[in-house]
C-alpha atoms as a PDB file:
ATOM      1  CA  UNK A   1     -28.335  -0.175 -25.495  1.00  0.00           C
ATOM      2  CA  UNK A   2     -26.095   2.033 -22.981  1.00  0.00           C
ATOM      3  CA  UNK A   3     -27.329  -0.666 -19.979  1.00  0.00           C
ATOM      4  CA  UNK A   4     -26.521  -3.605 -21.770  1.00  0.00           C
ATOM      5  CA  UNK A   5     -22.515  -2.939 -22.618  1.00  0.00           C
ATOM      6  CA  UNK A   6     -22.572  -1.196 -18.948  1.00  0.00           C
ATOM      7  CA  UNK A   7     -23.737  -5.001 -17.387  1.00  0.00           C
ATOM      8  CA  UNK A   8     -21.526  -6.303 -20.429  1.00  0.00           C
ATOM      9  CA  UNK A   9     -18.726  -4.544 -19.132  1.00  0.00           C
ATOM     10  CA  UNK A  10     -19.492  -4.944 -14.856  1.00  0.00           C
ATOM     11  CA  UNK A  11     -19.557  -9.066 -15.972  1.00  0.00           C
ATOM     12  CA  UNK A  12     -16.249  -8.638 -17.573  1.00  0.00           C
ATOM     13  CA  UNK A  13     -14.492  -7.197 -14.770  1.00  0.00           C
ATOM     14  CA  UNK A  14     -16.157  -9.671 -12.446  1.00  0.00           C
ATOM     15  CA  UNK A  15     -14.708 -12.097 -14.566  1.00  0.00           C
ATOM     16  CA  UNK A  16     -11.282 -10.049 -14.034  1.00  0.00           C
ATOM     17  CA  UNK A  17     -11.544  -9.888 -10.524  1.00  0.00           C
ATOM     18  CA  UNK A  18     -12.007 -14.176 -10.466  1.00  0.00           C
ATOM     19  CA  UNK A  19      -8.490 -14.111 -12.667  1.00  0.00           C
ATOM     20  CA  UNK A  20      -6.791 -11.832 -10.393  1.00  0.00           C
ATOM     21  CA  UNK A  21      -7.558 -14.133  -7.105  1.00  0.00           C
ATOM     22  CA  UNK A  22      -6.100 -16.820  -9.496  1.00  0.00           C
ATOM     23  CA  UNK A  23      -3.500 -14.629 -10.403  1.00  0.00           C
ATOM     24  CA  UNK A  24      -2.750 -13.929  -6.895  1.00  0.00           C
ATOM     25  CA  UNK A  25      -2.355 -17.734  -5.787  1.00  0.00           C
ATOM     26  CA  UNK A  26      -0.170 -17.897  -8.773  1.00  0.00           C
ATOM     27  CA  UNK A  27       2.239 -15.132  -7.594  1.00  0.00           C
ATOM     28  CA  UNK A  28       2.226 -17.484  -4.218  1.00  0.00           C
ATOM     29  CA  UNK A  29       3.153 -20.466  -5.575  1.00  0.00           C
ATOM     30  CA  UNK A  30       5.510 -18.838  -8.047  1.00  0.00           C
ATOM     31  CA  UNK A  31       7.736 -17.078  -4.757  1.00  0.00           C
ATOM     32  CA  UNK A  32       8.194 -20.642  -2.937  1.00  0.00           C
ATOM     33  CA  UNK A  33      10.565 -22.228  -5.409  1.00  0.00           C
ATOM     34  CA  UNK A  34      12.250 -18.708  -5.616  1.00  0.00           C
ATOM     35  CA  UNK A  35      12.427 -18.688  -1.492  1.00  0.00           C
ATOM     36  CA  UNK A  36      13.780 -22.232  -1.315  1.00  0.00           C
ATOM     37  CA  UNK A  37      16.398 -21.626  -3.783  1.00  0.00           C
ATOM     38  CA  UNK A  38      17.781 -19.124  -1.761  1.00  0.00           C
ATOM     39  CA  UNK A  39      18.143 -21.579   1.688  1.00  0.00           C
ATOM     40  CA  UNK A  40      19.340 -23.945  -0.510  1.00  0.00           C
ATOM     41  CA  UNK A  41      21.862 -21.625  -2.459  1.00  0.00           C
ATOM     42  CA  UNK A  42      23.114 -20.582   2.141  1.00  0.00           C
ATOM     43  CA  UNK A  43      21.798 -17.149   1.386  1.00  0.00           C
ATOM     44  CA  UNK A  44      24.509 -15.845  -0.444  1.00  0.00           C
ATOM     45  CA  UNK A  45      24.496 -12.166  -2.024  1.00  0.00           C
ATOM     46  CA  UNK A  46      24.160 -13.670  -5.563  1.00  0.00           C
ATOM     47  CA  UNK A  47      21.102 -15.901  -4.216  1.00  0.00           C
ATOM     48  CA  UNK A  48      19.893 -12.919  -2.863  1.00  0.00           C
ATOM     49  CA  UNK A  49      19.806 -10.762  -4.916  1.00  0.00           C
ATOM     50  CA  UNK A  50      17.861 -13.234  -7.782  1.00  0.00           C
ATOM     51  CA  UNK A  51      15.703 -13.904  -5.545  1.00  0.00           C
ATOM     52  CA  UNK A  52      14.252 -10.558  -5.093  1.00  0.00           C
ATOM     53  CA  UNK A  53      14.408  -9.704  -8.454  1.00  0.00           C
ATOM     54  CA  UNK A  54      12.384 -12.474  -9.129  1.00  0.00           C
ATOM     55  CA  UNK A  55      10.200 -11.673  -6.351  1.00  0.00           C
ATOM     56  CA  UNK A  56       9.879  -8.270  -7.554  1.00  0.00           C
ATOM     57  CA  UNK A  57       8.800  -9.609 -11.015  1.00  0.00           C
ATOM     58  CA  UNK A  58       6.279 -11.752  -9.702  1.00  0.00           C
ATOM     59  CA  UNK A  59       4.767  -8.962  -7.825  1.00  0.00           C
ATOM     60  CA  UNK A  60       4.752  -6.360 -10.515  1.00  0.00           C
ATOM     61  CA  UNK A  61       2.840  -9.403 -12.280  1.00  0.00           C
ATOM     62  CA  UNK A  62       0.289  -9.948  -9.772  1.00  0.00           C
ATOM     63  CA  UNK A  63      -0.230  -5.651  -8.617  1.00  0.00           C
ATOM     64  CA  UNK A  64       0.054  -4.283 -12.085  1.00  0.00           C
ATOM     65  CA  UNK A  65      -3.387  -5.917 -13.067  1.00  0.00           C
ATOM     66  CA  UNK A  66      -4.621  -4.739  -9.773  1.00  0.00           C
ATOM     67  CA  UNK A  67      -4.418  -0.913 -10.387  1.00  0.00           C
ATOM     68  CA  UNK A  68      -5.150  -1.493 -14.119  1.00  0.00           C
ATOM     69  CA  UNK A  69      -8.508  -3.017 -12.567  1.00  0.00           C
ATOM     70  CA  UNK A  70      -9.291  -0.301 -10.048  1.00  0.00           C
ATOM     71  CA  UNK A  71      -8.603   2.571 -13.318  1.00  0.00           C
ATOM     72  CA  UNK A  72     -10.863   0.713 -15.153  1.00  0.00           C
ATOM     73  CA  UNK A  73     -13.687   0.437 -12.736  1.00  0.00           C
ATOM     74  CA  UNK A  74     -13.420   4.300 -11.739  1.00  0.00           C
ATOM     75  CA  UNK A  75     -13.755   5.033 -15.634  1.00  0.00           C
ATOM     76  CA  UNK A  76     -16.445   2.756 -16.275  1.00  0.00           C
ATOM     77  CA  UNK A  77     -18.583   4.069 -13.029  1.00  0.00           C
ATOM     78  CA  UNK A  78     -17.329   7.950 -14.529  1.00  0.00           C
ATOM     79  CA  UNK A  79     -18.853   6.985 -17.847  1.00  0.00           C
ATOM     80  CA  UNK A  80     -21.863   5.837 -16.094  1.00  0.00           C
ATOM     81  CA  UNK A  81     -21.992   8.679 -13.660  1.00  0.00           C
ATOM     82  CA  UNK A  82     -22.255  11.525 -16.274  1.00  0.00           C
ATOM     83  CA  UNK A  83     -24.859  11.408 -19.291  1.00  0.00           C
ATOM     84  CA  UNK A  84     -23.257  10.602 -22.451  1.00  0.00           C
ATOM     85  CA  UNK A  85     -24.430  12.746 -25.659  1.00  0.00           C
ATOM     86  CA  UNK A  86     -25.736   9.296 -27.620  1.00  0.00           C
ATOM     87  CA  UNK A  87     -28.248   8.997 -24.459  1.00  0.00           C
ATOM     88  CA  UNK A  88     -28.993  12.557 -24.627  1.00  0.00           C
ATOM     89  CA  UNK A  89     -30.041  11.977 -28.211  1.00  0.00           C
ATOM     90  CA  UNK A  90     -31.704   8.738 -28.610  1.00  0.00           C
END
């Protein structure tokens, strides 16, 4: 039973890591809009200064989920690592 959520759980976050690529492209196409507003706004402070806080949200979207990923593969491959007590008793 142990082996089958452990592949359960490497399938999921195979799954995740697909979404995140997608999420990645998304972050791209989200920061052109953001980037052509500012030429269009001349580049002034206000422009500016949306822009890269709307930058900066679109990357906090897109590397949050990347070190969320990387905890989550340490701990599963931790859990793995060191016998639990259910396998010890069954």
């Amino acid at each position: 039973m142990p082996m089958f959520i452990s592949s359960l759980l490497d399938l999921l976050l195979k799954g995740a890591a697909v979404a995140l690529v997608f999420n990645e492209i998304r972050g791209f196409i989200l920061a052109a809009p953001v980037l052509y507003g500012i030429y269009q706004a001349g580049g002034s402070l206000m422009a500016i200064w949306v822009g890269i806080s709307s930058l900066g949200g679109i990357a906090l979207s897109v590397i949050v989920p990347l070190f969320a990923a990387k905890k989550m593969r340490k701990l599963i491959s931790v859990r793995q690592a060191s016998p639990s007590s259910e396998s010890a008793t069954a």
